[in-house]
N, C-alpha and C. Protein backbone atom coordinates (compact mmCIF):
# COMPACT_ATOMS: atom_id res chain seq x y z
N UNK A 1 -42.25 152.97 32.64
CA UNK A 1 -42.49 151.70 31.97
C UNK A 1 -43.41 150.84 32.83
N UNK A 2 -43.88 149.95 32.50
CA UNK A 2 -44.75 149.36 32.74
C UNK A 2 -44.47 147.69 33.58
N UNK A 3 -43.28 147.40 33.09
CA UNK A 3 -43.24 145.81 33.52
C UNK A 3 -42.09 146.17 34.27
N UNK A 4 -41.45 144.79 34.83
CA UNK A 4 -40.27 144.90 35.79
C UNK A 4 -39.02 144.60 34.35
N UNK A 5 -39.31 143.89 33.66
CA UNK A 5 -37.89 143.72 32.62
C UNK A 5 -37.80 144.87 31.44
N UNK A 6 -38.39 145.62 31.66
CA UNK A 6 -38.29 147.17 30.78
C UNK A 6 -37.99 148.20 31.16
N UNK A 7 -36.96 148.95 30.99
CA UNK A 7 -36.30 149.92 31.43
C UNK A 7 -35.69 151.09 30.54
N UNK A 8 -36.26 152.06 30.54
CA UNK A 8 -35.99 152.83 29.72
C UNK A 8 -35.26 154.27 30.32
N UNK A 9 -33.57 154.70 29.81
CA UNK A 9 -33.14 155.62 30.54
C UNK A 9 -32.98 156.70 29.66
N UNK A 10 -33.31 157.85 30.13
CA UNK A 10 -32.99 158.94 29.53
C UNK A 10 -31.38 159.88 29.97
N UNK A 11 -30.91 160.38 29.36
CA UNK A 11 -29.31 160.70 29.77
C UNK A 11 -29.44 161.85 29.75
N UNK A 12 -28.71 162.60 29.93
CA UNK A 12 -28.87 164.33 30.29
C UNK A 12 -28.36 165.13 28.58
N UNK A 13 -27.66 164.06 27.37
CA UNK A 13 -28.03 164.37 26.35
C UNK A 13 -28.45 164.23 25.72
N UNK A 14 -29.93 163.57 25.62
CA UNK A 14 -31.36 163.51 25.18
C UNK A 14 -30.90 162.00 24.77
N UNK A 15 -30.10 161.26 25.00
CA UNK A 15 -30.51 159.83 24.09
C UNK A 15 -30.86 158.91 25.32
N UNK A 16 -32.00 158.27 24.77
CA UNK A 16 -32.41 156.99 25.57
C UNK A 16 -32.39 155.71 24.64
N UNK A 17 -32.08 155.00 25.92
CA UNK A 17 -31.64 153.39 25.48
C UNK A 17 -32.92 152.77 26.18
N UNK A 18 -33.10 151.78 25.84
CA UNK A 18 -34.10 150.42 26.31
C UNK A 18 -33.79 149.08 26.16
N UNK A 19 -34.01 148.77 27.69
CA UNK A 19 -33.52 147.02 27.85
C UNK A 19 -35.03 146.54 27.74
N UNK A 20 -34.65 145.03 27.05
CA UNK A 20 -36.07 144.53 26.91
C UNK A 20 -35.45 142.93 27.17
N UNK A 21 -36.19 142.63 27.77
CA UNK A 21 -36.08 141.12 28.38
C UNK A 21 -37.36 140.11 28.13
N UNK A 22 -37.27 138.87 27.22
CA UNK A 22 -38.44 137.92 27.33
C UNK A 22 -38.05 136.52 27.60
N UNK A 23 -39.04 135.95 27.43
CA UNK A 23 -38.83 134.67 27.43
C UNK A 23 -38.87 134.36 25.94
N UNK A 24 -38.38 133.04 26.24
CA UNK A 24 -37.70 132.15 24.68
C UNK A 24 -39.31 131.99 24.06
N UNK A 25 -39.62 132.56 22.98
CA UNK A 25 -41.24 132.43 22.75
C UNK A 25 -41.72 131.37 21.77
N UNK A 26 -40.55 130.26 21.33
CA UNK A 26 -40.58 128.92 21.17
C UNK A 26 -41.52 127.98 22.22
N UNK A 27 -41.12 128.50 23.28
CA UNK A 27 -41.19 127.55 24.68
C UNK A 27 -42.74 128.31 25.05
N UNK A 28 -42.95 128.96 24.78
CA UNK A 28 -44.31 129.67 25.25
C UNK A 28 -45.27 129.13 24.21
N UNK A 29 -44.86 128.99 23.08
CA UNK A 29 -45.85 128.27 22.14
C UNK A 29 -46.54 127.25 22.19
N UNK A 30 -45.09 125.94 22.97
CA UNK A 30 -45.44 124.96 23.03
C UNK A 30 -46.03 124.77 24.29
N UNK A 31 -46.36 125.61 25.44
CA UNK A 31 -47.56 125.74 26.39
C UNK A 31 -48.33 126.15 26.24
N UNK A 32 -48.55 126.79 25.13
CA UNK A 32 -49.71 127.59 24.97
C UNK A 32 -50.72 126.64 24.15
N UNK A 33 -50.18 125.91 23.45
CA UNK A 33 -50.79 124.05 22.87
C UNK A 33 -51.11 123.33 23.57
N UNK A 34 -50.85 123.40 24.81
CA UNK A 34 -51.23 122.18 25.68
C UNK A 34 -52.78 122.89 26.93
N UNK A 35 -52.83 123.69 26.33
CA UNK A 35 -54.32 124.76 27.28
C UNK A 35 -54.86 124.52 26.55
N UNK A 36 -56.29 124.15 27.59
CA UNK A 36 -57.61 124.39 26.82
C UNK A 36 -57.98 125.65 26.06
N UNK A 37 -59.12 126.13 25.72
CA UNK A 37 -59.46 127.14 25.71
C UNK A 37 -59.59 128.10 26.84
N UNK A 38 -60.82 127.02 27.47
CA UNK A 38 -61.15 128.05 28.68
C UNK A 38 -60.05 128.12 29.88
N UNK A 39 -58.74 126.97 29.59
CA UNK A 39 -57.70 127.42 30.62
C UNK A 39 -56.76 128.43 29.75
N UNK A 40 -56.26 128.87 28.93
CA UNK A 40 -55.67 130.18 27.90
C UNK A 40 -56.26 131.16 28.37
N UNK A 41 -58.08 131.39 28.26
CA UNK A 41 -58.49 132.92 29.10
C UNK A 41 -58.53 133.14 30.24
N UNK A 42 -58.59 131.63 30.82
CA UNK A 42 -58.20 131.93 32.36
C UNK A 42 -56.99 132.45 32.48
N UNK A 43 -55.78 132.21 32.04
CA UNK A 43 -54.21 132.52 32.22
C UNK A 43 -54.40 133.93 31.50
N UNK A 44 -54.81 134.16 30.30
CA UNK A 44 -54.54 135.61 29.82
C UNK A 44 -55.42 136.79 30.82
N UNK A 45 -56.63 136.68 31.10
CA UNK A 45 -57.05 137.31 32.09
C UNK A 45 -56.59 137.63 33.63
N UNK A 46 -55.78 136.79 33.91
CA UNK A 46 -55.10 136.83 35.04
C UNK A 46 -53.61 137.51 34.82
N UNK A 47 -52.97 137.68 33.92
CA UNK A 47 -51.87 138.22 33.48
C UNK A 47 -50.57 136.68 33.36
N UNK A 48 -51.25 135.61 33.53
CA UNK A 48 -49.97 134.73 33.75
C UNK A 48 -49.73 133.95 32.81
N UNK A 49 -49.75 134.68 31.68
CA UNK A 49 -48.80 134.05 30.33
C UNK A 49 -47.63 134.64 30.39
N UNK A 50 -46.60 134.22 29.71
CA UNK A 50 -45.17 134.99 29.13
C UNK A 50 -45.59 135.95 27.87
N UNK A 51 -45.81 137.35 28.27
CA UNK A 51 -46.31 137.97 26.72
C UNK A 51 -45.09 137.90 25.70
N UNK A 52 -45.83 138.31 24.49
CA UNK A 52 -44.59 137.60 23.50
C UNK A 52 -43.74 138.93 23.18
N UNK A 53 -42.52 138.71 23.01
CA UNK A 53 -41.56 140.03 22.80
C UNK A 53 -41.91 141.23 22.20
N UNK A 54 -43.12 140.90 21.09
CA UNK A 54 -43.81 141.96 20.34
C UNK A 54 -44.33 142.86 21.28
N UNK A 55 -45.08 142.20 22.12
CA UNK A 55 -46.06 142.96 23.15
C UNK A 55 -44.93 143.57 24.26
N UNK A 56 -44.30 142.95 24.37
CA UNK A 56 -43.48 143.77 25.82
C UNK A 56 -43.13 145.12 24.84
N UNK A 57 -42.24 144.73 23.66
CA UNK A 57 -41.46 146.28 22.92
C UNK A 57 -42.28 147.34 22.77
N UNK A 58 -43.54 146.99 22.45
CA UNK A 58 -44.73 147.95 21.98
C UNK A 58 -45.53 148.65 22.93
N UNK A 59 -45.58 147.78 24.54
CA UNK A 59 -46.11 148.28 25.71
C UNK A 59 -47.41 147.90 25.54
N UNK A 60 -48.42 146.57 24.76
CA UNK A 60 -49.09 146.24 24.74
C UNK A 60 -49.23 145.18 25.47
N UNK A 61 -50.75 145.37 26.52
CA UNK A 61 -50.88 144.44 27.66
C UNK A 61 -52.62 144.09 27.27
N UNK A 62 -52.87 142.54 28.02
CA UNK A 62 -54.29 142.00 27.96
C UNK A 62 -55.07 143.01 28.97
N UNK A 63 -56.12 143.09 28.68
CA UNK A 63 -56.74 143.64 29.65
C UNK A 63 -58.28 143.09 29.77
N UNK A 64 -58.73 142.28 28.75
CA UNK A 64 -59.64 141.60 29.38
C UNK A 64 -59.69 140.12 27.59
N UNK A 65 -60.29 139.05 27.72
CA UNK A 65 -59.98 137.91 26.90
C UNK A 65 -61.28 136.95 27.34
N UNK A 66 -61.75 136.97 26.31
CA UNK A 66 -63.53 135.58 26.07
C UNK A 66 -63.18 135.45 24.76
N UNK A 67 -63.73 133.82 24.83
CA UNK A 67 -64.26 133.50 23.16
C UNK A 67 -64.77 134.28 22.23
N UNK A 68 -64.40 134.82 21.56
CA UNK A 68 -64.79 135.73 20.38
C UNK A 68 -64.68 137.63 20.83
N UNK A 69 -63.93 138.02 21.61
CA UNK A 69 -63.57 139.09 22.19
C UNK A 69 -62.11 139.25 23.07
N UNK A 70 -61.59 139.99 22.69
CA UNK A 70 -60.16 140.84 23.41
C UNK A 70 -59.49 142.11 23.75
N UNK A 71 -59.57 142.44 24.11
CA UNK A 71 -59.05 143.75 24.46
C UNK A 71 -57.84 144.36 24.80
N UNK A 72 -56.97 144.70 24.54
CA UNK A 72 -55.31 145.11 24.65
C UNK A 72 -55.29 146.78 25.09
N UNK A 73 -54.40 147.00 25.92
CA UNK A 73 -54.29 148.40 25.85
C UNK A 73 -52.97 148.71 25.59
N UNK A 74 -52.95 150.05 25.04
CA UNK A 74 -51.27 150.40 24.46
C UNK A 74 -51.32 151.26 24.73
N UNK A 75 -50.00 151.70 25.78
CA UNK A 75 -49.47 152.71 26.56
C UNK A 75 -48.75 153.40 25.48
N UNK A 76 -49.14 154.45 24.61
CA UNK A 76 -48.11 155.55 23.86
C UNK A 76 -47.12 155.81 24.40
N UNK A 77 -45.63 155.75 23.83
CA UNK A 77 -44.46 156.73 24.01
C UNK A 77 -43.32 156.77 23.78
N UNK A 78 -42.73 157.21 23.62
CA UNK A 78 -41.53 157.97 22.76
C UNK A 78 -41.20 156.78 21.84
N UNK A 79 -40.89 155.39 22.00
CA UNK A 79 -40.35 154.57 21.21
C UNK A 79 -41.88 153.97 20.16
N UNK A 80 -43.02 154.98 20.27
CA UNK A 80 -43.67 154.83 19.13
C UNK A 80 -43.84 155.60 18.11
N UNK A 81 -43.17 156.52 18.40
CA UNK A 81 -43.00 157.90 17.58
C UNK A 81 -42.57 157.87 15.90
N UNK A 82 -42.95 157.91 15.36
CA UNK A 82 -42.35 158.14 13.61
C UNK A 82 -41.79 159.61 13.54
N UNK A 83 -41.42 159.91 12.05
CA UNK A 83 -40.50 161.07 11.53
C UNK A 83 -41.54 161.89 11.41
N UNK A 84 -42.88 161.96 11.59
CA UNK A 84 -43.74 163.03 11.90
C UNK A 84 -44.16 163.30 13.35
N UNK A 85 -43.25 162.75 14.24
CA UNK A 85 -43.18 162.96 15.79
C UNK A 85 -44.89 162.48 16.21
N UNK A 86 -45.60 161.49 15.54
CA UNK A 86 -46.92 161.14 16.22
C UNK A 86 -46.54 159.39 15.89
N UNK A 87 -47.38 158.70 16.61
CA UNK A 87 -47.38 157.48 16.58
C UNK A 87 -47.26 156.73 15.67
N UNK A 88 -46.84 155.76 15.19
CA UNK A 88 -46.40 154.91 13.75
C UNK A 88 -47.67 154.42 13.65
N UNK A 89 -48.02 154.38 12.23
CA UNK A 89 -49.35 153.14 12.43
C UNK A 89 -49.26 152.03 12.03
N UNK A 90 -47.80 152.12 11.58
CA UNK A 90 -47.65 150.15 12.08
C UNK A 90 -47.58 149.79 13.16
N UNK A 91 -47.27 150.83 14.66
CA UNK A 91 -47.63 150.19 15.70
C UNK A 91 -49.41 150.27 16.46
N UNK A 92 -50.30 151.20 16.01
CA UNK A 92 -51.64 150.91 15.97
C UNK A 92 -52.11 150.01 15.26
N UNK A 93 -51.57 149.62 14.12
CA UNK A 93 -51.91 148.56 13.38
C UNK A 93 -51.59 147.08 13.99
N UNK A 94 -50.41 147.17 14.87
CA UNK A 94 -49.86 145.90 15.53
C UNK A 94 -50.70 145.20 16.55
N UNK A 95 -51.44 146.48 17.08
CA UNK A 95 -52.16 146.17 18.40
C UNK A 95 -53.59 145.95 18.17
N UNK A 96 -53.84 145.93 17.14
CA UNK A 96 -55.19 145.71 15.96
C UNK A 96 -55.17 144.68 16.02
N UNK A 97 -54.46 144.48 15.03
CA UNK A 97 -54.01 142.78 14.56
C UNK A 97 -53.84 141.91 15.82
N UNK A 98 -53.10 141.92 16.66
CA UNK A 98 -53.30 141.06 17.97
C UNK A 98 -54.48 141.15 19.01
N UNK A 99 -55.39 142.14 18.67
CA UNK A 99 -56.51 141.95 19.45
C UNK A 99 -57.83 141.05 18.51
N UNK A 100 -57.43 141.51 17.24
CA UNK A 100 -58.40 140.93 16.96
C UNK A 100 -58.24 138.95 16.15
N UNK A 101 -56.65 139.03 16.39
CA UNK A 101 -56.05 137.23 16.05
C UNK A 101 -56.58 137.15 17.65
N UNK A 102 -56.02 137.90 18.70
CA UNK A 102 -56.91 136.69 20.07
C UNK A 102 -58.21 136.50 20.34
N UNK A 103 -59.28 137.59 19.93
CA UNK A 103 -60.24 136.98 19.46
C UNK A 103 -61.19 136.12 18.96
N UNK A 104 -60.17 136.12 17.76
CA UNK A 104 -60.55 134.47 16.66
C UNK A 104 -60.08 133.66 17.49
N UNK A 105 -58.55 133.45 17.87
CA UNK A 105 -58.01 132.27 18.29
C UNK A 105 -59.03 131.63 19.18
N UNK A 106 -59.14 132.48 20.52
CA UNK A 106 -60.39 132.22 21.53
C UNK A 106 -61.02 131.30 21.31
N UNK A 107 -61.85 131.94 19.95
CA UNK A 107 -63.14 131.37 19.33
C UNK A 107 -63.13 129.74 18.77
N UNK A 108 -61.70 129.18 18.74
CA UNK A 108 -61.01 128.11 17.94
C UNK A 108 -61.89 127.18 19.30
N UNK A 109 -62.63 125.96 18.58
CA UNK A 109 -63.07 125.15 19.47
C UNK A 109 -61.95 123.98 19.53
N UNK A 110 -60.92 123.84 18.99
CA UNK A 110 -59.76 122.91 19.23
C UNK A 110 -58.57 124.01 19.67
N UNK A 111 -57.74 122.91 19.63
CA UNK A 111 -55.97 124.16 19.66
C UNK A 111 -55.89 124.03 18.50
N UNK A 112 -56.51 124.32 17.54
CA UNK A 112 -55.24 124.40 16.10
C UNK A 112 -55.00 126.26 16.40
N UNK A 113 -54.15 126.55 15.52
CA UNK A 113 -53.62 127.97 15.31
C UNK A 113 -54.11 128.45 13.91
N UNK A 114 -54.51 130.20 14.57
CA UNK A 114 -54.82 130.62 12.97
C UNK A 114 -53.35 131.88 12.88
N UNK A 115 -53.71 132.05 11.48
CA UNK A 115 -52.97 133.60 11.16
C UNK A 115 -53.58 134.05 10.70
N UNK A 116 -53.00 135.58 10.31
CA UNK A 116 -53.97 136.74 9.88
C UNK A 116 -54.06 136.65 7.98
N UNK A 117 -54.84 136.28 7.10
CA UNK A 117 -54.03 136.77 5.78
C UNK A 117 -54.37 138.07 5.28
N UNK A 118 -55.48 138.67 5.62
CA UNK A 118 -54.99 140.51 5.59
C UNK A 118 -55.78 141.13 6.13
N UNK A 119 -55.54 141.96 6.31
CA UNK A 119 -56.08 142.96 7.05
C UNK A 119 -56.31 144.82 6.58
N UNK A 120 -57.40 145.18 7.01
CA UNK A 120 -57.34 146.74 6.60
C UNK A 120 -57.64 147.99 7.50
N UNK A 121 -56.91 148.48 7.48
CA UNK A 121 -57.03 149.29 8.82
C UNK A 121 -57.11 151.02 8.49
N UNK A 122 -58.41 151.73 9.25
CA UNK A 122 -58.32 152.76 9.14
C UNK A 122 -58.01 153.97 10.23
N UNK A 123 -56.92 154.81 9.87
CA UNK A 123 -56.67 156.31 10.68
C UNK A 123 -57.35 156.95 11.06
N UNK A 124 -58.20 157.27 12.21
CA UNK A 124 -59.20 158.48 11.66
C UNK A 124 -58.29 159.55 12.79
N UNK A 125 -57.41 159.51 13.64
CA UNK A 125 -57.49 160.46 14.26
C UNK A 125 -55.79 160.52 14.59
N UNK A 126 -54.46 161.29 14.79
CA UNK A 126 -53.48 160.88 14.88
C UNK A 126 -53.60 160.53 16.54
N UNK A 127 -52.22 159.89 17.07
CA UNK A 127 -51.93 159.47 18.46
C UNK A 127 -50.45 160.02 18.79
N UNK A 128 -50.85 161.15 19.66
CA UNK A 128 -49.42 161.19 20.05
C UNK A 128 -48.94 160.27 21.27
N UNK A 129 -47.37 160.65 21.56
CA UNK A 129 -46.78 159.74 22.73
C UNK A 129 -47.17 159.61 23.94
N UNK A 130 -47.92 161.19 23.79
CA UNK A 130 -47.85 161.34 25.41
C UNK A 130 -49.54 161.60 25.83
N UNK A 131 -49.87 160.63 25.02
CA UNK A 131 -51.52 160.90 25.85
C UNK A 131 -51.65 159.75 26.31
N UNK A 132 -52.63 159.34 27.01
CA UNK A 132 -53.50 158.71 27.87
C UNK A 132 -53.33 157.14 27.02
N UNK A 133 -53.30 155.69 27.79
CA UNK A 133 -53.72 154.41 27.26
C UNK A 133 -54.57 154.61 26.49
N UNK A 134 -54.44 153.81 25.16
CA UNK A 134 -55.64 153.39 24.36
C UNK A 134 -55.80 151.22 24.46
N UNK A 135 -57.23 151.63 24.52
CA UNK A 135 -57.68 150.18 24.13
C UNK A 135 -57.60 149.68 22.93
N UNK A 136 -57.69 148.21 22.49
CA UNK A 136 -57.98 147.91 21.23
C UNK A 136 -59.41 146.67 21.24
N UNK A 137 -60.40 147.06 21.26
CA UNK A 137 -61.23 146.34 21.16
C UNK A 137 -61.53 145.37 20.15
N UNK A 138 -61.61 143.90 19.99
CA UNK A 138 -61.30 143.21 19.17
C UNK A 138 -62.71 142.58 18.96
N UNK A 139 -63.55 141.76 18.14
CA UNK A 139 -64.56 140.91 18.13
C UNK A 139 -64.79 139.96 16.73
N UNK A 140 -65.07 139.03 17.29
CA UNK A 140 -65.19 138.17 15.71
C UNK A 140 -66.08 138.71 14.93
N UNK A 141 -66.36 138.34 14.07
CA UNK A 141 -67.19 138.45 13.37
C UNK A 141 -67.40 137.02 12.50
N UNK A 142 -66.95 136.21 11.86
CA UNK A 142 -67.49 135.26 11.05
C UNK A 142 -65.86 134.14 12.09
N UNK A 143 -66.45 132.74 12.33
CA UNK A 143 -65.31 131.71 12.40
C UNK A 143 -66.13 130.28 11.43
N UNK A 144 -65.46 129.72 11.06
CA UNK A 144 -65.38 129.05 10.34
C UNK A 144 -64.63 127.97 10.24
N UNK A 145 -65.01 126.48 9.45
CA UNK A 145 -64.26 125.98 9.71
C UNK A 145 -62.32 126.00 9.29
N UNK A 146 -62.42 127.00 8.43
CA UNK A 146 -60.66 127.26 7.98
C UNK A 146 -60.60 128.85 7.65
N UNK A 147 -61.56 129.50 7.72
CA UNK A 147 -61.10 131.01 7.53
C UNK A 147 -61.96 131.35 9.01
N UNK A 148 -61.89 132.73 9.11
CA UNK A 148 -62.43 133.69 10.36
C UNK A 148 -62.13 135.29 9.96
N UNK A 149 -62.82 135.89 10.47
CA UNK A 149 -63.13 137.26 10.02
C UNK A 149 -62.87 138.23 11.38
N UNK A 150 -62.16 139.19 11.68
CA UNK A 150 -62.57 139.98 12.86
C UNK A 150 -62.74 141.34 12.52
N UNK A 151 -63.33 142.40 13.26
CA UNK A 151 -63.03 143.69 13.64
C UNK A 151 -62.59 144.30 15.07
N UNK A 152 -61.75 145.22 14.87
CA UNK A 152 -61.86 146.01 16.15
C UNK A 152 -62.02 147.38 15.54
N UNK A 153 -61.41 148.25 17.17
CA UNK A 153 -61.32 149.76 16.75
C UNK A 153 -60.57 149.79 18.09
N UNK A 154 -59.78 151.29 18.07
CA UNK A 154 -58.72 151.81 19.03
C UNK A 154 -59.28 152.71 19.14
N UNK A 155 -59.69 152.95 20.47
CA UNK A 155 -60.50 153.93 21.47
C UNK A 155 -59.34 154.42 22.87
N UNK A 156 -60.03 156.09 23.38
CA UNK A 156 -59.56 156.07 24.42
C UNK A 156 -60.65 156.15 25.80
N UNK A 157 -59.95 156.35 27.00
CA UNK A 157 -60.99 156.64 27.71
C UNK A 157 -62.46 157.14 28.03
N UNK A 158 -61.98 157.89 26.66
CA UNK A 158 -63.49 158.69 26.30
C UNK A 158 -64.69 157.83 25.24
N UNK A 159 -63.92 156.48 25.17
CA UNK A 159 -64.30 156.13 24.04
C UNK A 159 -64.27 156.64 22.39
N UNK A 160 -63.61 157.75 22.38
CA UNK A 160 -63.40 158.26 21.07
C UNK A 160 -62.20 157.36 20.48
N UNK A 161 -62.49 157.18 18.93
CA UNK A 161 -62.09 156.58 18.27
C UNK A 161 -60.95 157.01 17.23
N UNK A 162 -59.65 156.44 17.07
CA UNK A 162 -58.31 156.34 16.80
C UNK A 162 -58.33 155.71 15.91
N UNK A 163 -58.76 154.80 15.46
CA UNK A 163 -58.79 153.58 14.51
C UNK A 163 -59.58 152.54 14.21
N UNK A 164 -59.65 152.04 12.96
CA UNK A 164 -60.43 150.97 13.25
C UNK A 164 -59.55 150.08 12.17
N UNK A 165 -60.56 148.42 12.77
CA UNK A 165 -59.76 147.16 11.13
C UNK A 165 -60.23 146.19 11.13
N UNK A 166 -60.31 145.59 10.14
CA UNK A 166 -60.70 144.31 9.63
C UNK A 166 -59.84 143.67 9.24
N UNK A 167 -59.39 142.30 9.89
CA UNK A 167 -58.89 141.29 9.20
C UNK A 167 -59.51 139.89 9.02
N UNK A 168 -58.90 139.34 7.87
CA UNK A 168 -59.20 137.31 7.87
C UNK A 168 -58.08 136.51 8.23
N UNK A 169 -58.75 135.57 8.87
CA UNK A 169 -57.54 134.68 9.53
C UNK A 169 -57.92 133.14 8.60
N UNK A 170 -57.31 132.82 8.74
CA UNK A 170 -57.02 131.30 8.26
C UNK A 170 -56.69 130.33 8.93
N UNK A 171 -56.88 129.05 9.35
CA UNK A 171 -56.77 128.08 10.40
C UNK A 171 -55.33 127.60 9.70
N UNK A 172 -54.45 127.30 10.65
CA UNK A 172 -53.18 126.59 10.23
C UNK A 172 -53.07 124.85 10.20
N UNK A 173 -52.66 124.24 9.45
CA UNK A 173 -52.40 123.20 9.24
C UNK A 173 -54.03 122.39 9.07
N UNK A 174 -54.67 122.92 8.77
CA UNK A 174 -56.44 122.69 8.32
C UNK A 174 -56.31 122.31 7.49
């Protein structure tokens, strides 16, 4: 595992359990309102936000964050697995969607908050558990004053490509 509050044990009759520990992500919200922009990529680039419970369960971490660009990587394994023993793609889809909402957000020249209202995402290649980090490369594409547009794609080291997606975001309380 990857962080210090994640712990995952395996028992000598194949069942594993996982502790997952966060912070109250109420309380992270309301700091995360009071940052500039350019102090948010300073803190996400440095690793010193509280990531939000989604990201700890999923093993998705920042790995690099600018105005209109993000990047996440997701460590495959066992607790991403579906009933066809390869990766869920609601969890490639998860790590989509949050690379390419921090993106937009970035791009937000105030603090207001956006959300996603849909998104489309394509398979091209399966992911099993046990290969190598994938990235999720995120980039705007259209911001606006109350909608925003992004793409990414899920690549690995090789740069070969896993996925790709498009979503629109919407500015909140706009």
């Amino acid at each position: 595992m990857t962080s210090n509050d994640l712990a995952a044990i395996a028992t000598s009759d194949g069942v594993r359990t996982l502790h997952l520990e966060w912070d109250d992500p109420a309380l992270a919200v309301v700091g995360l309102l009071r940052l500039s922009r350019d102090e948010l990529v300073q803190r996400l680039r440095s690793g010193d936000l509280p990531q939000p419970p989604l990201s700890k369960l999923l093993n998705i971490a920042v790995v690099d964050a600018e105005p209109g660009r993000m990047v996440l990587s997701l460590g495959p394994d066992e607790r991403h697995v579906n009933f066809l023993g390869v990766v869920g793609g609601g969890v490639l889809g998860a790590v989509l969607d949050a690379a390419m909402w921090g993106a937009v957000q970035l791009s937000m020249d105030d603090t207001s908050m956006i959300t996603t209202t849909n998104m489309n995402t394509n398979f091209l290649r399966r992911v099993s558990h046990d290969q190598s980090t994938l990235r999720a490369i995120a980039r705007t594409v259209h911001v606006g004053r109350t909608t925003a547009a992004a793409e990414a794609r899920l690549v690995d080291d090789d740069d070969k490509i896993y996925a790709t997606a498009t979503a629109n975001f919407v500015r909140l309380g706009g």
